[in-house]
N, C-alpha and C. Protein backbone atom coordinates (compact mmCIF):
# COMPACT_ATOMS: atom_id res chain seq x y z
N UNK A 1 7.13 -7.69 -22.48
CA UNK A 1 6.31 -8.71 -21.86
C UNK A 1 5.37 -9.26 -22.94
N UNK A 2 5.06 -10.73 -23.08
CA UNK A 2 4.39 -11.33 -24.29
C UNK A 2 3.23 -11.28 -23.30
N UNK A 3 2.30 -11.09 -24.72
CA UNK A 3 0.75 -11.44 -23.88
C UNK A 3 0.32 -12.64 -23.60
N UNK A 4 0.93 -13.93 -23.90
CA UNK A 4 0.68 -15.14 -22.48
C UNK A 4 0.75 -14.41 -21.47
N UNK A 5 2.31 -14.11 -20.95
CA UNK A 5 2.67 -13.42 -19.47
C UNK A 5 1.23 -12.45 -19.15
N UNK A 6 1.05 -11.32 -19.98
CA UNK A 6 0.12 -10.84 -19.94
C UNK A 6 -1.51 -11.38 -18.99
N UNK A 7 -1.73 -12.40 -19.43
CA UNK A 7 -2.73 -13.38 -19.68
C UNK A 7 -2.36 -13.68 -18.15
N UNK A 8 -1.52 -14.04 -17.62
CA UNK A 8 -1.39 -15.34 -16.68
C UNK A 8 -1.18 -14.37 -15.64
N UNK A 9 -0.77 -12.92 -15.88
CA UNK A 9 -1.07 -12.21 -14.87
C UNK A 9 -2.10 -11.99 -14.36
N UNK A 10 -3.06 -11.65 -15.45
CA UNK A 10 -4.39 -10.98 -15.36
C UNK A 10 -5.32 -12.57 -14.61
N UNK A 11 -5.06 -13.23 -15.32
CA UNK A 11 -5.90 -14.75 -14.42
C UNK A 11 -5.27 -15.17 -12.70
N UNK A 12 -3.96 -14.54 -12.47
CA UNK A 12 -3.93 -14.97 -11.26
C UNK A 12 -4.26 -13.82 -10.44
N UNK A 13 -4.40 -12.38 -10.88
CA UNK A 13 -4.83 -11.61 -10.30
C UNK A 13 -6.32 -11.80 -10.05
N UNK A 14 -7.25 -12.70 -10.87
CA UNK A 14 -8.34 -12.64 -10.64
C UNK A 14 -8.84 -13.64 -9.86
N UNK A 15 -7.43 -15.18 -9.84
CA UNK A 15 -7.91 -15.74 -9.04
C UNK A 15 -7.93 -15.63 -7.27
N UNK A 16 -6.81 -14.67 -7.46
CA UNK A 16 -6.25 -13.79 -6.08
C UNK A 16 -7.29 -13.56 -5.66
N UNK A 17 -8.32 -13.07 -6.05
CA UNK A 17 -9.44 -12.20 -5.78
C UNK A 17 -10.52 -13.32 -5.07
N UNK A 18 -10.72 -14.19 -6.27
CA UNK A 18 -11.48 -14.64 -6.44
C UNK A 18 -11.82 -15.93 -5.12
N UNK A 19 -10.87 -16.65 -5.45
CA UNK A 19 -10.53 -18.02 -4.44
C UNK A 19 -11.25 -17.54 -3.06
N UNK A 20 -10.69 -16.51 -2.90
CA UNK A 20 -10.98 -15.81 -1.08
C UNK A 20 -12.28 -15.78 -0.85
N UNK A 21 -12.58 -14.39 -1.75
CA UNK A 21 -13.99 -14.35 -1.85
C UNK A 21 -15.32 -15.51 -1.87
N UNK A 22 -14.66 -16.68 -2.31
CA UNK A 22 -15.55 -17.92 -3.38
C UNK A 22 -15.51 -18.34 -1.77
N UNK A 23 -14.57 -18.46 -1.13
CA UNK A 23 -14.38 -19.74 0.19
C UNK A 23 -15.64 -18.87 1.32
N UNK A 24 -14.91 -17.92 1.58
CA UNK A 24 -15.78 -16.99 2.31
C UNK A 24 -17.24 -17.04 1.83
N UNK A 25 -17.60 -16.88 0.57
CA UNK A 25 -18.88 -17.30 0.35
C UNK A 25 -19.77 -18.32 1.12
N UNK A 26 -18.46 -19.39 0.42
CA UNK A 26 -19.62 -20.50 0.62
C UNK A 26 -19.00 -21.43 2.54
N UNK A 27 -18.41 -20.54 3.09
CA UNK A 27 -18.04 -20.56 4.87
C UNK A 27 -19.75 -19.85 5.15
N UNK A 28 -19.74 -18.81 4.40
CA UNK A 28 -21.25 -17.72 5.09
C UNK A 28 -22.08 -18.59 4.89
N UNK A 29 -22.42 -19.53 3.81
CA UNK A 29 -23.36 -20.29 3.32
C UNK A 29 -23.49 -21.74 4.42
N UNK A 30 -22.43 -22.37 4.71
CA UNK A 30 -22.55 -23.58 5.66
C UNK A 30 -22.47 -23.10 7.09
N UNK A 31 -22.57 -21.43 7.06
CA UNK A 31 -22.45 -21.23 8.48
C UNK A 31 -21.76 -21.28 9.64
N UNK A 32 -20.34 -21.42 9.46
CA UNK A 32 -18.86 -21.93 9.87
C UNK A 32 -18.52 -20.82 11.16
N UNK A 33 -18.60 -21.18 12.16
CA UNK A 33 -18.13 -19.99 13.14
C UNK A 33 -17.12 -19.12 12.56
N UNK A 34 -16.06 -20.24 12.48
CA UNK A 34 -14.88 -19.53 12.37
C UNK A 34 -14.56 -19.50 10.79
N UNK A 35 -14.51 -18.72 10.02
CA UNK A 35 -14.30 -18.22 8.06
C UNK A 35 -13.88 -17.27 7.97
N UNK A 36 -13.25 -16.23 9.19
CA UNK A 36 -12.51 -15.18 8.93
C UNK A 36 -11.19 -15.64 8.70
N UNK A 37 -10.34 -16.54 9.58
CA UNK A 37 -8.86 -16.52 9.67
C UNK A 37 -8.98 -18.19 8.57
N UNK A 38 -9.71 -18.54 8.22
CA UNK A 38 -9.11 -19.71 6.59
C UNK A 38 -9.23 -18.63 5.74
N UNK A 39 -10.13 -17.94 5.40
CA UNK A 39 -10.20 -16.87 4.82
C UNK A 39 -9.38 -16.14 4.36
N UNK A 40 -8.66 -15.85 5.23
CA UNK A 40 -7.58 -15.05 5.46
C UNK A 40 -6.41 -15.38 5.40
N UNK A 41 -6.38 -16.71 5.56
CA UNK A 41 -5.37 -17.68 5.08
C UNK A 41 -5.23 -18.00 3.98
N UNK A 42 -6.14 -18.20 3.09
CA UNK A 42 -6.49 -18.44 1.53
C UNK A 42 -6.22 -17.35 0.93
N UNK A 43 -6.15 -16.13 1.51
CA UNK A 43 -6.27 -14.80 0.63
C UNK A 43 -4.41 -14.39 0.60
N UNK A 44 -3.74 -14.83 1.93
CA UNK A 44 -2.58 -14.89 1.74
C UNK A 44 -1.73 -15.45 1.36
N UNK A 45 -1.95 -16.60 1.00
CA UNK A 45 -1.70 -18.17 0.31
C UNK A 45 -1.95 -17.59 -1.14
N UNK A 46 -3.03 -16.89 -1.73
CA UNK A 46 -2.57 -17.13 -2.95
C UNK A 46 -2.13 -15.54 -3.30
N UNK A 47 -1.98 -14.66 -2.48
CA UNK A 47 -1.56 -13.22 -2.74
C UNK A 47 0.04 -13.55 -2.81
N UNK A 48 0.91 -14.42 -2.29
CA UNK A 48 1.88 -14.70 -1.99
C UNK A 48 2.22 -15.54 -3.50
N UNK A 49 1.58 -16.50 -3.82
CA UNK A 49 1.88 -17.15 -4.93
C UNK A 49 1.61 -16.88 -6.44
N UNK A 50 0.56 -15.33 -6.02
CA UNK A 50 0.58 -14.81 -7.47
C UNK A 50 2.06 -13.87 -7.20
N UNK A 51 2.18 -13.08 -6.47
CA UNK A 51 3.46 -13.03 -6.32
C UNK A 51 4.83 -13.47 -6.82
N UNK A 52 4.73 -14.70 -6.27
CA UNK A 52 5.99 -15.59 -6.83
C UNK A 52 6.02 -15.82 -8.52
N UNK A 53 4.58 -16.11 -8.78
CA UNK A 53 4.33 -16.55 -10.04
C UNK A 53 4.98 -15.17 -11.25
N UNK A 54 4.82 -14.16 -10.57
CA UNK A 54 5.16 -12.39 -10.81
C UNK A 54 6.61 -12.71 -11.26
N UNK A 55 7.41 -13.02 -9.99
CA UNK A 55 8.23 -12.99 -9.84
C UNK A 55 9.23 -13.56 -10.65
N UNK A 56 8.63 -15.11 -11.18
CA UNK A 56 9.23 -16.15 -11.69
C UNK A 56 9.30 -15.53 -13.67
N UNK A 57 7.76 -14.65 -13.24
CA UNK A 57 8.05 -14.60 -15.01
C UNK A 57 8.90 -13.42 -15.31
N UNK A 58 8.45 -12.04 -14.40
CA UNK A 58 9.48 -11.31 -14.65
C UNK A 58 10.93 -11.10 -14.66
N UNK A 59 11.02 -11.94 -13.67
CA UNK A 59 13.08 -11.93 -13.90
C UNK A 59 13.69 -13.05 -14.11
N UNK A 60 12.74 -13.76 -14.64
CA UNK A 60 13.26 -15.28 -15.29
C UNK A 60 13.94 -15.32 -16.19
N UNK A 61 14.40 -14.29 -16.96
CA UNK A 61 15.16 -14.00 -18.41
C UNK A 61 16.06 -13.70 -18.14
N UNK A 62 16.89 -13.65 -19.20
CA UNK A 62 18.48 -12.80 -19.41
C UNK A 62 18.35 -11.56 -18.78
N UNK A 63 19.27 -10.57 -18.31
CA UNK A 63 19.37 -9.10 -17.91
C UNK A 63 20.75 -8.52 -19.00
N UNK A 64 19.93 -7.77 -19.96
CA UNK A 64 20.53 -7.32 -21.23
C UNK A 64 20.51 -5.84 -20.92
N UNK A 65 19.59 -5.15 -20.46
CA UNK A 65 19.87 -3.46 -20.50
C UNK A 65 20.39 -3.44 -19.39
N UNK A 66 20.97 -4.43 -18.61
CA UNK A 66 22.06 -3.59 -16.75
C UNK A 66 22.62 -2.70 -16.88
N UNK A 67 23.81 -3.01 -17.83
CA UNK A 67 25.11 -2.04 -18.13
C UNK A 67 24.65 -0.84 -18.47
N UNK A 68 23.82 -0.41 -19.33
CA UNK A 68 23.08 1.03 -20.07
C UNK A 68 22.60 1.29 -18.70
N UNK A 69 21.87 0.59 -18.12
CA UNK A 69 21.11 1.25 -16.85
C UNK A 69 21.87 1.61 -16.02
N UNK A 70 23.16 1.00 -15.45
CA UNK A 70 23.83 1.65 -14.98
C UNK A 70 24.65 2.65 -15.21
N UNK A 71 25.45 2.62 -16.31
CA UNK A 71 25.69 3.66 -16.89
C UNK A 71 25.62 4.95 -16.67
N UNK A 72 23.66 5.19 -17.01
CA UNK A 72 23.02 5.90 -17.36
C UNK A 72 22.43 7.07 -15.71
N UNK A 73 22.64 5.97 -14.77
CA UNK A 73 22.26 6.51 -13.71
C UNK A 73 23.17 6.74 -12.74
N UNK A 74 23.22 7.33 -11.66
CA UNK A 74 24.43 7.64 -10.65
C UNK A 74 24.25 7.40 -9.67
N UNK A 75 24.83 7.29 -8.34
CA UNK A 75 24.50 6.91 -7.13
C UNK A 75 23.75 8.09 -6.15
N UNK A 76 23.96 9.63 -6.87
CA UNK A 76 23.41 10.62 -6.37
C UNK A 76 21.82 10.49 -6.88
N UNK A 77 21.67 9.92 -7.67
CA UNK A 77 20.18 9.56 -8.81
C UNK A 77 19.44 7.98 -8.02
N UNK A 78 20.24 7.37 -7.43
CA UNK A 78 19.91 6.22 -6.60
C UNK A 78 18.84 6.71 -5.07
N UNK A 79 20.01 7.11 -4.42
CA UNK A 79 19.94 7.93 -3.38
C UNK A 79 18.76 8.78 -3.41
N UNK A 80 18.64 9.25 -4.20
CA UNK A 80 17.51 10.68 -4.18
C UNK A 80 16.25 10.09 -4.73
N UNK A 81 16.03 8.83 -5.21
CA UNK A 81 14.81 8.08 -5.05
C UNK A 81 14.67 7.47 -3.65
N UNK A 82 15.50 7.04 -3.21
CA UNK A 82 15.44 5.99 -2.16
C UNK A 82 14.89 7.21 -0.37
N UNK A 83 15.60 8.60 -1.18
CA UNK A 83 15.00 9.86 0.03
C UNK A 83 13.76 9.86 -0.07
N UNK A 84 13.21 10.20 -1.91
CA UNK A 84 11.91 10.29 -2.04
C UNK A 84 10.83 9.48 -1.42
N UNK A 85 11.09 8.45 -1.36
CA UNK A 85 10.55 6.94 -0.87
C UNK A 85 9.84 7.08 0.62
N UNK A 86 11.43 7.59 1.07
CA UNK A 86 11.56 7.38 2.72
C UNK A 86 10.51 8.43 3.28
N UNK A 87 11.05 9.53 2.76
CA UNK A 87 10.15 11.17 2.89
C UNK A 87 8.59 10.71 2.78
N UNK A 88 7.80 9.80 1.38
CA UNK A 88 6.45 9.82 1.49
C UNK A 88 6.11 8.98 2.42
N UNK A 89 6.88 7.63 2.35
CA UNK A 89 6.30 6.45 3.54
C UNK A 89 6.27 7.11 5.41
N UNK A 90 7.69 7.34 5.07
CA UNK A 90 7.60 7.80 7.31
C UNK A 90 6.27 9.15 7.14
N UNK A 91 6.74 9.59 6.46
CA UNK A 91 5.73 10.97 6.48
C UNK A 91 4.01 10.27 6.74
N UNK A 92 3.70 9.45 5.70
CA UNK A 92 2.19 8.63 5.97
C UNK A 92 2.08 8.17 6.87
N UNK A 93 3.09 7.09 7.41
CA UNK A 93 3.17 6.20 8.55
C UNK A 93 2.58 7.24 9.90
N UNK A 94 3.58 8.77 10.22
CA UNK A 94 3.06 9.41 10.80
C UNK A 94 2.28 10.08 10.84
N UNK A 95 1.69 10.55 9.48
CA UNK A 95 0.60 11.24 9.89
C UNK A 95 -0.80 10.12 10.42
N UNK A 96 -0.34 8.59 9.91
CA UNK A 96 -1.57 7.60 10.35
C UNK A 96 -1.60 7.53 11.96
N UNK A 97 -0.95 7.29 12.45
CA UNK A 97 -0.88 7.39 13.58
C UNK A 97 -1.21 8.94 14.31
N UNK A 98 -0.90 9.55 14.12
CA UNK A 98 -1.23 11.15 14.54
C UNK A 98 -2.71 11.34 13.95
N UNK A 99 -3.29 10.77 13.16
CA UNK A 99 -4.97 10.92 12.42
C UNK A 99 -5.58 9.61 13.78
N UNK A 100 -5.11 8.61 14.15
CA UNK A 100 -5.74 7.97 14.80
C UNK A 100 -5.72 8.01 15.72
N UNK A 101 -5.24 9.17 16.64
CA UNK A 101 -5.07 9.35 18.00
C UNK A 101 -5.78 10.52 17.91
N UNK A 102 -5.59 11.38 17.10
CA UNK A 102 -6.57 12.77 16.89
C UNK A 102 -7.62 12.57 16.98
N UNK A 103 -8.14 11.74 15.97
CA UNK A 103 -9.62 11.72 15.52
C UNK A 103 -10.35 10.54 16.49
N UNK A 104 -9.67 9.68 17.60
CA UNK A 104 -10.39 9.03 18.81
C UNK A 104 -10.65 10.05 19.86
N UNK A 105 -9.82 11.10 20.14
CA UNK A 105 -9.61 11.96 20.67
C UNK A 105 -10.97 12.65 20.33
N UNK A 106 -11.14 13.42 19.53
CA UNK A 106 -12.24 14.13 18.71
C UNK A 106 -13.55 13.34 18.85
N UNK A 107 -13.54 12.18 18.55
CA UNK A 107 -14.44 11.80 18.88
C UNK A 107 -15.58 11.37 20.06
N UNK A 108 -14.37 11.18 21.01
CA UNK A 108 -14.62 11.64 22.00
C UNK A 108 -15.22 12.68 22.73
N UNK A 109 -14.42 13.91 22.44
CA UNK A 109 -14.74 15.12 22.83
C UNK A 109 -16.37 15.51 22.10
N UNK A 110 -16.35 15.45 21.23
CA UNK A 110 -17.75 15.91 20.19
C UNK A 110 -18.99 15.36 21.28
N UNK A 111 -18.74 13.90 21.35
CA UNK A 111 -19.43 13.23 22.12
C UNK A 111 -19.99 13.69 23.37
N UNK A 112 -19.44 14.11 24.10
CA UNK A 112 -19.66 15.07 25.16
C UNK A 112 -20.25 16.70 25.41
N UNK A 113 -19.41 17.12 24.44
CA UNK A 113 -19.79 18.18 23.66
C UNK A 113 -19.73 18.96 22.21
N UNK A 114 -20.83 18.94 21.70
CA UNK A 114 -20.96 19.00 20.54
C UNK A 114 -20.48 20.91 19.84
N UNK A 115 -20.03 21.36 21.09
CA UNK A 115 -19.45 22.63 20.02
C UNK A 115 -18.17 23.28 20.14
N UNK A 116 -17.64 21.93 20.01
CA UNK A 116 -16.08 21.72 19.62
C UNK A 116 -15.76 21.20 18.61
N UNK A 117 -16.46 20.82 17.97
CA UNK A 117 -16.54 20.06 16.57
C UNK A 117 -15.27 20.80 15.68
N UNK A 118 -15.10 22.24 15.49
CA UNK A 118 -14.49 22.65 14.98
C UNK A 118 -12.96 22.51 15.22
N UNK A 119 -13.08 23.15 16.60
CA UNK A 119 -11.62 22.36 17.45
C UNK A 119 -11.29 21.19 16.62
N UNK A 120 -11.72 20.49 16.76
CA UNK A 120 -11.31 19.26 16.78
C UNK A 120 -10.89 18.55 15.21
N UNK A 121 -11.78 19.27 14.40
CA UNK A 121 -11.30 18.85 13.42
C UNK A 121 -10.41 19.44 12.90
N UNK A 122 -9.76 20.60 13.24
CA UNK A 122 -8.36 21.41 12.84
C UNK A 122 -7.29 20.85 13.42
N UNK A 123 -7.52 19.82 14.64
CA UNK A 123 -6.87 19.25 15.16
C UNK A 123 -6.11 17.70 14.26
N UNK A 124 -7.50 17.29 13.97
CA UNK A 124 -7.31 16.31 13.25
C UNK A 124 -6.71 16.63 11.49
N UNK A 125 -7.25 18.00 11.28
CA UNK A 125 -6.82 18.25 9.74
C UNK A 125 -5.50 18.43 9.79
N UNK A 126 -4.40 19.33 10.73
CA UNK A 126 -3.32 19.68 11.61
C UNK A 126 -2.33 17.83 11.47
N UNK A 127 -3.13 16.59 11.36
CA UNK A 127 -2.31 15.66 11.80
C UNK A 127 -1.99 15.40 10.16
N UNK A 128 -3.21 15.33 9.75
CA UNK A 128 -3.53 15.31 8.10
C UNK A 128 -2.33 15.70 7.73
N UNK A 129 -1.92 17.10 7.44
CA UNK A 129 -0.60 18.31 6.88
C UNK A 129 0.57 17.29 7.14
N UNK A 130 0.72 16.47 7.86
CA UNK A 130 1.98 15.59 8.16
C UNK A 130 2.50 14.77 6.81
N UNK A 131 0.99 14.47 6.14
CA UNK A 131 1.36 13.21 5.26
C UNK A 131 1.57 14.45 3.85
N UNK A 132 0.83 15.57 3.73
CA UNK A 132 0.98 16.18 2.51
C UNK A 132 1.97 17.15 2.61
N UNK A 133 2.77 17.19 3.73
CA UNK A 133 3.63 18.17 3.51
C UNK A 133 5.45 17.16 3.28
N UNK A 134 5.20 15.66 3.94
CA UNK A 134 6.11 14.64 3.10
C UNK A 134 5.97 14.71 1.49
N UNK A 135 4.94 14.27 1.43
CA UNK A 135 4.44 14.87 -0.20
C UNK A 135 4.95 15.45 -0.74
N UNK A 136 4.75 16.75 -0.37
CA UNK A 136 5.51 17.75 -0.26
C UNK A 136 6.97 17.86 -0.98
N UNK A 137 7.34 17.42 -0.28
CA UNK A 137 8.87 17.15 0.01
C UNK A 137 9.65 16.18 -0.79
N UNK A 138 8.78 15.24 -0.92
CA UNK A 138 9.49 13.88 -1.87
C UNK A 138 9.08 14.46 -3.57
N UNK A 139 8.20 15.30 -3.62
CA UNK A 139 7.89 16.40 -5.43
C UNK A 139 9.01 17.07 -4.59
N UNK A 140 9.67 17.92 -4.43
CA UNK A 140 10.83 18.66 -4.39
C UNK A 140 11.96 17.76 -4.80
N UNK A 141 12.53 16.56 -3.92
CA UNK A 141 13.58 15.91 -4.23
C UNK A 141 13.28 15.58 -5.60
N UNK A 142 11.96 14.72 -6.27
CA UNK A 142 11.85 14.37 -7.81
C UNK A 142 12.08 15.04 -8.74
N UNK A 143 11.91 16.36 -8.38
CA UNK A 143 12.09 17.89 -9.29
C UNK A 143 13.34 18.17 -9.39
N UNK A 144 14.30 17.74 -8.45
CA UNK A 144 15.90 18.49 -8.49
C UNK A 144 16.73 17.13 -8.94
N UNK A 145 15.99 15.92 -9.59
CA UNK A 145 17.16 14.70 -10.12
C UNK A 145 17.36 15.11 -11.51
């Protein structure tokens, strides 16, 4: 990668940032009911087009190392990333959901009564173990390629 590319990453990453932030500013400043969803529109508008811009420079070239890369790798070596993948994402996905039903739950309860606290957070730590024991699991598959 030449450091133009370099360069033009680093400036659209900042304008990514920036644009959103700048509008939202100056929405808070004129006092605009509504500056969450342009906002939010602006922030996806250009998250999308630094994106593309990503996109355009990185695989805009010739593809010279394919053949070596393929070669070099196997479909059992494909596969066993694509497990790893699956294993950390569903694993998070569920433990997010199992942390956000726990810990409304918990919160609840505490609320009412305060000496369950413990309960409750073994309950919630219990939903936790979901995402680190995928973890878990996807360092095992990385260890045996």
């Amino acid at each position: 990668m030449t450091t133009m590319t370099k360069i033009i990453f680093v400036l659209a990453l900042i304008l990514s940032i920036v644009i959103p932030f700048g509008y939202f500013l100056l929405s808070e400043k004129q006092k605009k009911a509504s500056r969450f969803k342009p906002t939010l529109l602006t922030n996806i508008v250009c998250f999308f087009a630094t994106l593309l811009i990503s996109h355009i420079f990185l695989y805009g070239g010739q593809v010279s190392a394919a053949s070596e890369a393929a070669a070099s790798g196997t479909l059992a070596t494909g596969l066993g990333y694509l497990a790893a993948a699956l294993v950390t994402g569903m694993s998070t996905i569920g433990a997010g959901i199992a942390v956000a039903s726990a810990a409304s739950a918990a919160l609840g309860a505490i609320s009412e009564d305060s000496s369950i606290m413990g309960k409750s957070l073994i309950f919630v730590a219990l939903a936790e173990g979901i995402a680190l024991y995928g973890l878990l699991i996807s360092f095992t598959i990385l260890n045996s390629l």
